[in-house]
Protein backbone atom coordinates (compact mmCIF):
# COMPACT_ATOMS: atom_id res chain seq x y z
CA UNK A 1 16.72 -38.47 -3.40
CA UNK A 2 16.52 -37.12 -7.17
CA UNK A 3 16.27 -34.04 -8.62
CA UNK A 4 12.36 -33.38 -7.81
CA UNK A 5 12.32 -34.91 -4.52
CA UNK A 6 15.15 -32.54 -3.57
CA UNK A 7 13.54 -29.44 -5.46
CA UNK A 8 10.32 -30.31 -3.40
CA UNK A 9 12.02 -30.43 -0.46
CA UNK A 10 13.67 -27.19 -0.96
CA UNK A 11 10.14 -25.75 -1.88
CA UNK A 12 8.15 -25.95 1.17
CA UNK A 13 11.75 -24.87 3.23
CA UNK A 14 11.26 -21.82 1.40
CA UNK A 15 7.81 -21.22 1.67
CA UNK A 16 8.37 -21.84 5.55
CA UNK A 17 11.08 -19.48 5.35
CA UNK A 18 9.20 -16.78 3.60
CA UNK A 19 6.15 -17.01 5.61
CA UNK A 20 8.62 -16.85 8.93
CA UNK A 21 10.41 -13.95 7.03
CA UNK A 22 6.96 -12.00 7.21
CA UNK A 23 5.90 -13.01 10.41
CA UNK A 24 9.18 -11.79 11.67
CA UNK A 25 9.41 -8.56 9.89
CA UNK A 26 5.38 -7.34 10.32
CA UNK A 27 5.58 -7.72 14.43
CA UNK A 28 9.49 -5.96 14.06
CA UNK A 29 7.31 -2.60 13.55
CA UNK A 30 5.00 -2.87 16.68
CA UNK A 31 7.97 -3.59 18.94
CA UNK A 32 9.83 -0.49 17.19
CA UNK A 33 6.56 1.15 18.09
CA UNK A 34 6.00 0.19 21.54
CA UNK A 35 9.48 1.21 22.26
CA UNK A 36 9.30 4.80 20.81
CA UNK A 37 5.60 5.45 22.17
CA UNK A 38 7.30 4.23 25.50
CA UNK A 39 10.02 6.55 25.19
CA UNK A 40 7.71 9.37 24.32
CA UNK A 41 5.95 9.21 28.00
CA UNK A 42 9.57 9.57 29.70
CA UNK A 43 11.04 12.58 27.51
CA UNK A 44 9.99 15.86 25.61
CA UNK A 45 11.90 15.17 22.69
CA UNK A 46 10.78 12.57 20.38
CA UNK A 47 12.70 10.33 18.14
CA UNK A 48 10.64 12.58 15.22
CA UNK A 49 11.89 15.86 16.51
CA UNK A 50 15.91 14.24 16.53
CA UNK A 51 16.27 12.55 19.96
CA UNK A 52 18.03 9.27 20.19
CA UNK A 53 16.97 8.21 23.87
CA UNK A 54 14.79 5.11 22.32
CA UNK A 55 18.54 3.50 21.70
CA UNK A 56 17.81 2.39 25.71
CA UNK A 57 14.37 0.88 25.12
CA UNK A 58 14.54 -2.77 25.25
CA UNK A 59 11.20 -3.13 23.08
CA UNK A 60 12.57 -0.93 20.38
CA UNK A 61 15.87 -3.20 20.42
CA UNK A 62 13.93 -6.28 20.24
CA UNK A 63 12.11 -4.78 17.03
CA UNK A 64 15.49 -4.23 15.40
CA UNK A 65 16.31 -8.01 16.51
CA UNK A 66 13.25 -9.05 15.04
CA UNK A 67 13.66 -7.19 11.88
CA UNK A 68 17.31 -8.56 11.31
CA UNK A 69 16.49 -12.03 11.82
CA UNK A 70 13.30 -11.52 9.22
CA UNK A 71 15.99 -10.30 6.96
CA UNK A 72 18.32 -13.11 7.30
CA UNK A 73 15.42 -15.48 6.57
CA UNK A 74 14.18 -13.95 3.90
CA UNK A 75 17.97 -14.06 2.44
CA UNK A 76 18.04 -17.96 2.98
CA UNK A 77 14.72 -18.27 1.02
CA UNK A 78 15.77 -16.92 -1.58
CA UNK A 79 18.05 -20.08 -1.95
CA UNK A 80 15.50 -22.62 -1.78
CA UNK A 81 12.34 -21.31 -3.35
CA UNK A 82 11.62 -19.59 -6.64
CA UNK A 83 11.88 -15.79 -6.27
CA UNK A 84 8.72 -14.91 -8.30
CA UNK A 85 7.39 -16.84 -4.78
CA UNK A 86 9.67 -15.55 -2.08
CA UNK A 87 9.55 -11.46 -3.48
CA UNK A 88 5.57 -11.57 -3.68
CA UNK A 89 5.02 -13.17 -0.35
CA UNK A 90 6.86 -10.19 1.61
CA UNK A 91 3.42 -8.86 0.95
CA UNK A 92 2.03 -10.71 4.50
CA UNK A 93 4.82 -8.48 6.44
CA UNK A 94 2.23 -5.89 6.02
CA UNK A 95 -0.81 -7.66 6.94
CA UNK A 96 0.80 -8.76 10.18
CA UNK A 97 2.13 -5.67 10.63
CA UNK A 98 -1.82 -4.07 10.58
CA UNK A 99 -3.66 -6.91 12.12
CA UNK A 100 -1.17 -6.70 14.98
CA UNK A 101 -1.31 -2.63 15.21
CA UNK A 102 -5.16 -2.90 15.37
CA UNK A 103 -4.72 -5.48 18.07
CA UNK A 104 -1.71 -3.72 20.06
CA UNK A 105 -1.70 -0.88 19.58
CA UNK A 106 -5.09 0.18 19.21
CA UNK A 107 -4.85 1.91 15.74
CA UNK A 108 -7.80 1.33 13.49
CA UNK A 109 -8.06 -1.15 10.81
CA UNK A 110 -11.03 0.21 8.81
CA UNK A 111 -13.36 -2.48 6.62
CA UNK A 112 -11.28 -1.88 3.60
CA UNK A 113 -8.26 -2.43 5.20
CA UNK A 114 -9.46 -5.83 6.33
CA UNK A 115 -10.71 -6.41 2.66
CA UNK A 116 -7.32 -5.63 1.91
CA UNK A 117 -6.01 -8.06 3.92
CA UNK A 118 -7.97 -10.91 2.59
CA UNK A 119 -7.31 -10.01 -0.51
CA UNK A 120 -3.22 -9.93 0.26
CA UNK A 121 -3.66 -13.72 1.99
CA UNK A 122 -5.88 -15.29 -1.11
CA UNK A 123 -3.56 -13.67 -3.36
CA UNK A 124 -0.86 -15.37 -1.81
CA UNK A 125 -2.24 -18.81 -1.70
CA UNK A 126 -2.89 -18.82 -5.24
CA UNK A 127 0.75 -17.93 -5.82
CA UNK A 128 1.93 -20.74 -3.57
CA UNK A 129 -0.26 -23.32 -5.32
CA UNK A 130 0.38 -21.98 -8.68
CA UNK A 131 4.44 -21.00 -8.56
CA UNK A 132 7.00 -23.21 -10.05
CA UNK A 133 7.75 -26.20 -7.82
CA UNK A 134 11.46 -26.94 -9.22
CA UNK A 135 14.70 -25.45 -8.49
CA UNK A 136 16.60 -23.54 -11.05
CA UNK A 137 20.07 -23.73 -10.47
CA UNK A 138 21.64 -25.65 -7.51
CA UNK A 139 25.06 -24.42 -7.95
CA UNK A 140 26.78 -21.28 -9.24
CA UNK A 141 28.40 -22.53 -12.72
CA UNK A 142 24.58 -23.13 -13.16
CA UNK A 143 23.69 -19.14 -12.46
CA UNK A 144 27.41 -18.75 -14.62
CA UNK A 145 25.63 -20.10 -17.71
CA UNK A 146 22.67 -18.53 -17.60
CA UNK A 147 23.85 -14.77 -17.00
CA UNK A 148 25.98 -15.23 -20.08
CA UNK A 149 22.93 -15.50 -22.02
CA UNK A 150 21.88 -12.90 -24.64
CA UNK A 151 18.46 -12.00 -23.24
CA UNK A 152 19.70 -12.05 -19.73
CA UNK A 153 22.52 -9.71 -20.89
CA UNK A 154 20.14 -7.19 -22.47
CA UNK A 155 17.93 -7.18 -19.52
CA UNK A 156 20.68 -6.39 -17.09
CA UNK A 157 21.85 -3.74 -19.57
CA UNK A 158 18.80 -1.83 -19.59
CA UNK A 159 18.07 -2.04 -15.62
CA UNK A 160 21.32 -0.55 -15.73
CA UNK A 161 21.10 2.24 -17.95
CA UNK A 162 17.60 2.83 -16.54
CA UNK A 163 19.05 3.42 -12.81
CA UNK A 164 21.72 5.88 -13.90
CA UNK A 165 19.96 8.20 -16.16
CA UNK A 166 16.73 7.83 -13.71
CA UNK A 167 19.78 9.09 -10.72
CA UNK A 168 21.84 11.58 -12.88
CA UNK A 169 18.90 13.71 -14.80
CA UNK A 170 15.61 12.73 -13.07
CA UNK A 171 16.28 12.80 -9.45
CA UNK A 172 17.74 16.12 -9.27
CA UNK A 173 14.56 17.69 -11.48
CA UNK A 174 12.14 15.57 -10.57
CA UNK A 175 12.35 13.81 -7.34
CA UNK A 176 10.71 16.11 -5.05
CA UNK A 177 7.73 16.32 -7.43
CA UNK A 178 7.06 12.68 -8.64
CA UNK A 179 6.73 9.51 -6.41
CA UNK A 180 7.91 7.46 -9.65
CA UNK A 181 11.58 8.87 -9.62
CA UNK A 182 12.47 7.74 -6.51
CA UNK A 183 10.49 3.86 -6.41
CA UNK A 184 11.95 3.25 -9.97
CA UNK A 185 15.34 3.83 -8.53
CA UNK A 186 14.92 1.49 -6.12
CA UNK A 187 12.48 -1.46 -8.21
CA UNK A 188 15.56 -1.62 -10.57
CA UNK A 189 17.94 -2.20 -8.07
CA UNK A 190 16.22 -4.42 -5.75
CA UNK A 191 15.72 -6.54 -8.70
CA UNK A 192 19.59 -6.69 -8.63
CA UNK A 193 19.39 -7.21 -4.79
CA UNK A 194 17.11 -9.88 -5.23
CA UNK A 195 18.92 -12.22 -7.99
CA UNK A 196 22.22 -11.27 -6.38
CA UNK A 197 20.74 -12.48 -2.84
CA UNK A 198 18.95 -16.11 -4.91
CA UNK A 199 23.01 -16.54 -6.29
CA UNK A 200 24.48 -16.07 -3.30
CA UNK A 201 21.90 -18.51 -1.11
CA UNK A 202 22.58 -20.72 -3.29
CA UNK A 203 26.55 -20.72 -3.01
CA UNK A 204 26.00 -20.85 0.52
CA UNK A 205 23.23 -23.55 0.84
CA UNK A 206 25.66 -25.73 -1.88
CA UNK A 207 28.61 -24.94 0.06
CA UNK A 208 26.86 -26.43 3.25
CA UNK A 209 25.83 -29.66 1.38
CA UNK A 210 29.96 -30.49 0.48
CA UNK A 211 30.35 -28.38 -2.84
CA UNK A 212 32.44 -25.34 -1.71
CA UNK A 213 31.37 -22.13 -3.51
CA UNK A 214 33.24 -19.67 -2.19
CA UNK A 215 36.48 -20.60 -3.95
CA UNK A 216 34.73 -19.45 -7.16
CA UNK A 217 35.17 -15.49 -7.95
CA UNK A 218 31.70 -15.50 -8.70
CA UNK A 219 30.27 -15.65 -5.11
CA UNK A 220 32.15 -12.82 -3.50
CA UNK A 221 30.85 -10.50 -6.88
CA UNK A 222 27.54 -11.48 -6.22
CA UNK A 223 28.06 -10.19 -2.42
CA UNK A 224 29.04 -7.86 -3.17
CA UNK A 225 26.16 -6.39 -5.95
CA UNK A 226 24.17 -7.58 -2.83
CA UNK A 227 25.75 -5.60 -0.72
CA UNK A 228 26.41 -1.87 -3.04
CA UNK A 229 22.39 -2.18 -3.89
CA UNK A 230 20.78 -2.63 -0.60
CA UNK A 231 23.22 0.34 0.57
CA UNK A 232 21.66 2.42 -2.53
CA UNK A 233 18.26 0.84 -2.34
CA UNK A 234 17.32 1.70 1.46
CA UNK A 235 19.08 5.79 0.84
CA UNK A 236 16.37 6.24 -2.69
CA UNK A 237 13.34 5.15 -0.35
CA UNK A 238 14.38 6.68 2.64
CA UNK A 239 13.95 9.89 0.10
CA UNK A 240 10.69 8.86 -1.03
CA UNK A 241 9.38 7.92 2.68
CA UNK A 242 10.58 10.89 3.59
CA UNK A 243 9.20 13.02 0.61
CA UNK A 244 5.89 11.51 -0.26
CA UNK A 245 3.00 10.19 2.45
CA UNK A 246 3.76 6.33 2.81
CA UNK A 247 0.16 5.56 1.84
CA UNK A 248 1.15 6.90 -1.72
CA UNK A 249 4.77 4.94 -1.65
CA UNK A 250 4.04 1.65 -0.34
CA UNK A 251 2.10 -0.15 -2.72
CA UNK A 252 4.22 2.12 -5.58
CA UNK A 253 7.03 0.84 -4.67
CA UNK A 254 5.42 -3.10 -4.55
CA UNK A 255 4.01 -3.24 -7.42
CA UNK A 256 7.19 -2.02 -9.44
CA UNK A 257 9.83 -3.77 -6.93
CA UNK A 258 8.30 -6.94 -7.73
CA UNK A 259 7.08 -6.75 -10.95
CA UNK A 260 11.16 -6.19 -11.71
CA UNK A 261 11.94 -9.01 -9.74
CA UNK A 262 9.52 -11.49 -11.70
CA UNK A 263 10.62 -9.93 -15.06
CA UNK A 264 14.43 -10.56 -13.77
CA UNK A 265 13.71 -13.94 -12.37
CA UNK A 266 11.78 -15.02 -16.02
CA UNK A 267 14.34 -14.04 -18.07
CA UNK A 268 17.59 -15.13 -16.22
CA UNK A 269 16.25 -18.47 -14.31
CA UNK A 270 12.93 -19.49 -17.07
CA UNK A 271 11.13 -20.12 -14.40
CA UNK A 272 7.63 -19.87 -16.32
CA UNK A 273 9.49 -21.51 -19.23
CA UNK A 274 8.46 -25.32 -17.28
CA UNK A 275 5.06 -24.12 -16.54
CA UNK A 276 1.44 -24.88 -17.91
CA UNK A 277 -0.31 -22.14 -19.13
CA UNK A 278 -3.13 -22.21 -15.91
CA UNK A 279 -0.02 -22.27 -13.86
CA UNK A 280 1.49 -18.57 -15.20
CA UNK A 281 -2.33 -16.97 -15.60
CA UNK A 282 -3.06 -17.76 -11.71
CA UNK A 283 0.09 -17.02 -10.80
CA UNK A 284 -0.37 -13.74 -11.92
CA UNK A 285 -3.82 -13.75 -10.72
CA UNK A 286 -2.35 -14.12 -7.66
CA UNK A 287 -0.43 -11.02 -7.74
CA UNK A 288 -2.75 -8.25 -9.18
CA UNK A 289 -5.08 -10.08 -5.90
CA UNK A 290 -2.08 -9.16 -3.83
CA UNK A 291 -1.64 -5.68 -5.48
CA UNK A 292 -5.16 -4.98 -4.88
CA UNK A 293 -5.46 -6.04 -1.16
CA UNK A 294 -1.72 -3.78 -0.78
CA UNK A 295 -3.73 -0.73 -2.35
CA UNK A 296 -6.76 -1.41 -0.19
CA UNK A 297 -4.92 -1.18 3.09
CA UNK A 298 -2.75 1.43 2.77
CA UNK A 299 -4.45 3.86 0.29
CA UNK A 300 -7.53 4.24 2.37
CA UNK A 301 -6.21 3.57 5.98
CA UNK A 302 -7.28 7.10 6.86
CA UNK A 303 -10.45 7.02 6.45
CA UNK A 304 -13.61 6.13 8.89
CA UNK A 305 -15.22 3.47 7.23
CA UNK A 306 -16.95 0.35 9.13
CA UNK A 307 -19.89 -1.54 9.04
CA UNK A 308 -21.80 0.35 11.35
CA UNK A 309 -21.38 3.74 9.45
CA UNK A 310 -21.67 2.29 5.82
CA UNK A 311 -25.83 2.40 6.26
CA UNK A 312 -26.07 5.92 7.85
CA UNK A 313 -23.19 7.34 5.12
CA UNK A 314 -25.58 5.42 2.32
CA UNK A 315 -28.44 7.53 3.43
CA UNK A 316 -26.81 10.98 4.21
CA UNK A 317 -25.65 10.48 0.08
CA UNK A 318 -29.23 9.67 -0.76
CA UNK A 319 -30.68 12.55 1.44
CA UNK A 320 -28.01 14.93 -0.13
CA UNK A 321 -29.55 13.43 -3.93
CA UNK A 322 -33.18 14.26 -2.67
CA UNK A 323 -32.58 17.65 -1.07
CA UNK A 324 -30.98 18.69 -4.61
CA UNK A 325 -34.18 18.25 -5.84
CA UNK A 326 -36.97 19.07 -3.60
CA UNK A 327 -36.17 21.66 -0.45
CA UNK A 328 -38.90 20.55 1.89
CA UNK A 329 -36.82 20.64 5.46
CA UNK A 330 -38.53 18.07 7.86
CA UNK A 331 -39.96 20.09 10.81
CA UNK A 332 -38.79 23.06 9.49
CA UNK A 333 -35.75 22.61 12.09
CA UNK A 334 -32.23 23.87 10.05
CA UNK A 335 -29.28 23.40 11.77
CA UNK A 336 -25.94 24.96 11.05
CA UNK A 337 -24.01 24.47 7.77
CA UNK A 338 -27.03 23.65 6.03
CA UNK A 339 -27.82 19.93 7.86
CA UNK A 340 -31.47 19.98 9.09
CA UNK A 341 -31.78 18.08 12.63
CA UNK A 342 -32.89 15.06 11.10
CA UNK A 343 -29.70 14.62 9.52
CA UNK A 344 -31.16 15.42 5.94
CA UNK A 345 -28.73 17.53 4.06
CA UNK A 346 -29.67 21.01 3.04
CA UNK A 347 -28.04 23.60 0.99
CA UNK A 348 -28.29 27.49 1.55
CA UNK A 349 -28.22 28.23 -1.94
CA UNK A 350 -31.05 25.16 -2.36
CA UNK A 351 -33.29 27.23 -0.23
CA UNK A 352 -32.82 30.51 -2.00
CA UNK A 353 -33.76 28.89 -5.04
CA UNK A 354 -37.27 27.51 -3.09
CA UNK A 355 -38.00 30.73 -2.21
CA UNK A 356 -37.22 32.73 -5.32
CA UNK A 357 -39.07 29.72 -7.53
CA UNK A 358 -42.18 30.45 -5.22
CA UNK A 359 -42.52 34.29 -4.50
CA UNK A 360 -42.28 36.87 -6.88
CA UNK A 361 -40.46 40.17 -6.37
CA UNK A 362 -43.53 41.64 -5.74
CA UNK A 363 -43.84 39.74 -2.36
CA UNK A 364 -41.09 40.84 -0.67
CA UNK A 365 -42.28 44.12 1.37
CA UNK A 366 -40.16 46.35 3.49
CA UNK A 367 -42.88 46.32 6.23
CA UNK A 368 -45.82 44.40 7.09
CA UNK A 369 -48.47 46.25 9.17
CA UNK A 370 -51.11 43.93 11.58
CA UNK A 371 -53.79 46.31 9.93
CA UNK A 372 -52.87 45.77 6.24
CA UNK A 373 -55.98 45.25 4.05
CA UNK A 374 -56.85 42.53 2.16
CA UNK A 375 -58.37 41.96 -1.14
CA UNK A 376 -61.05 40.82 -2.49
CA UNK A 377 -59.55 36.86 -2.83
CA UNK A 378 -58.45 37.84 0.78
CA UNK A 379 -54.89 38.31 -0.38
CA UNK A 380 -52.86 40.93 1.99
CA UNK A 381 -52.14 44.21 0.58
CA UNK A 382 -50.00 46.66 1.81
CA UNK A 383 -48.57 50.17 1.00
CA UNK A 384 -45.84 49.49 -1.30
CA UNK A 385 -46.46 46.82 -3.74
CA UNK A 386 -50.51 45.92 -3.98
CA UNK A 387 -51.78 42.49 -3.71
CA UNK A 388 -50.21 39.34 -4.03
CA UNK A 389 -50.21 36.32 -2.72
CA UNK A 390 -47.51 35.80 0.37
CA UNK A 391 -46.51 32.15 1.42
CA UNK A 392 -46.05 31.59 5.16
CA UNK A 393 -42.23 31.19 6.15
């Protein structure tokens, strides 16, 4: 086969590998799950509060099995499919992961989260359809020659200097207070991760097809930048997990891991560089979709919203408009907090207003006597403050 054939080839393996990588890594969560909530029912002390019991749950050990061997795919794609593909598609992990905790586990997937979700899976069709089809480099004098370039070289730089000011002077100020601190930490060196893992896939993958790689120096630096950023990588969002609600961090920490990664990947492999112009705008069509579906489902994933309540909501807000402006409660039935029992919305201080609009001082009386007099325009009069006109309450 030539050159294309071979690049084609490699293409769809990693798209299958990618998609498997997701697959993998989204249901690795709901076994985790099951095996914690099952360890939960036998003990008092949760894995939360610092007990380790779960260790002997076989469901919680096959969701660390599940979330290795996502891993290792997910490395191996990396060697056969474009990383501005691979990086964007670990998007899905999180749609599985929801689809299947709405399913399983009986959590709530509310109608934006399954916008969300649609929007994450169109997203990522476009990309596939739209990404670059050929492979960059198939061996690692290939990746050689391109790192020694000047624009690669400057980019590298700068991720660099950016990571160790960002971990000497802003984490210690700032990285209790802002989400940014800790995700940009980790967006500049998974971009590191992820073009260290691409160089080292495809050492391996041309060391499997007769071309040994691992006799050049090369390979074993690349494993190990793999290896010192992942270590790094996991401790900074560990921090911000633990720090900031994951709503907040997740699709953070997406939108500036991968945005690195496609920057990196550009500049060091040119992958847009063979591209038509329709070909880069719906690839990155494809993923502000995808960062829109990721915001979607985790921003609002808290929140009640369905079909069934979207009509009832849509008139309490109209209601609330309407009772702003005129008073009038239906039946004259107020329940507490201000909400009449026909689920119109009232205010207190709406009412005062009524009533101070439509009676004067002179109408409110200390006492009103069954024998008071009235006028001649048959007005009630008492004691205190003559005739006026009194509204029934």
């Amino acid at each position: 086969m030539d050159y294309h054939e071979k690049d084609m080839q490699d293409f769809i393996i990693g798209l299958s590998l990618a998609v498997s990588s997701s697959i993998f890594i989204g249901s690795s969560f709901i076994f985790k799950k099951l095996g914690l909530l099952r360890y939960a029912k036998k003990v008092s002390v949760r894995a939360g509060a610092g007990g380790f019991g779960y260790l002997r749950e076989w469901l919680w050990w096959a969701g660390m099995i599940l979330m290795t061997v996502g891993e290792f795919v997910n490395f191996a794609a990396y060697a056969f499919a474009p990383a501005t593909l691979v990086t964007p598609l670990g998007a899905l992990s999180v749609i599985v992961s929801a689809v299947l905790s709405a399913r399983v586990l009986k959590e709530k997937l509310n109608i934006l989260g399954k916008v969300g979700c649609l929007l994450c899976v169109l997203g990522s069709t476009i990309m596939v359809i739209h990404s670059p089809k050929e492979q960059e480099i198939h061996d690692v004098e290939e990746l050689l020659d391109k790192m020694k370039e000047p624009g690669f070289i400057v980019y590298a730089c700068s991720m660099v200097v950016i990571t160790i000011v960002t971990i000497i002077y802003f984490v210690p100020r700032y990285g209790q207070k802002n989400v940014l601190v800790y995700v940009t930490v980790c967006a500049t060196l998974g971009a590191f991760t992820v073009m260290g893992s691409k160089g080292l896939g495809t050492a391996i993958k041309a060391t499997v097809r007769g071309h040994n790689e691992f006799k050049n120096w090369l390979t074993y630096v690349l494993l190990a930048v793999v290896i010192i950023c992942i270590l790094l990588q996991l401790n900074y969002l560990n921090k911000a997990l633990d720090t900031f609600n994951t709503a907040v961090v997740t699709p953070i920490y997406y939108v500036f891991f991968t945005s690195c990664v496609i920057l990196g990947s550009a500049i060091l492999f040119k992958e847009f560089f063979n591209m038509d112009v329709m070909d880069i705008i719906g690839d990155a069509c494809g993923f502000l979709t995808i960062v829109a579906g990721i915001f979607l489902l985790n921003a609002f994933k808290d929140m009640k919203i369905s079909w069934r309540n979207l009509p009832k909501a849509s008139k309490d807000a109209d209601t609330a408009s309407v009772a702003g402006d005129d008073t009038d409660v239906p039946n004259g039935n107020l329940g507490l907090n201000g909400v009449a029992n026909s689920n119109y919305v009232v205010d207190c201080r709406d009412i005062e207003a009524h009533i101070s609009r439509n009676m004067s001082t002179e109408c409110i009386t200390r006492t009103m006597s069954e024998g008071s007099d009235c006028n001649e325009n048959g007005y009630v009069s008492d004691r205190y403050h003559g005739s006026s006109p009194v509204q029934e309450m």
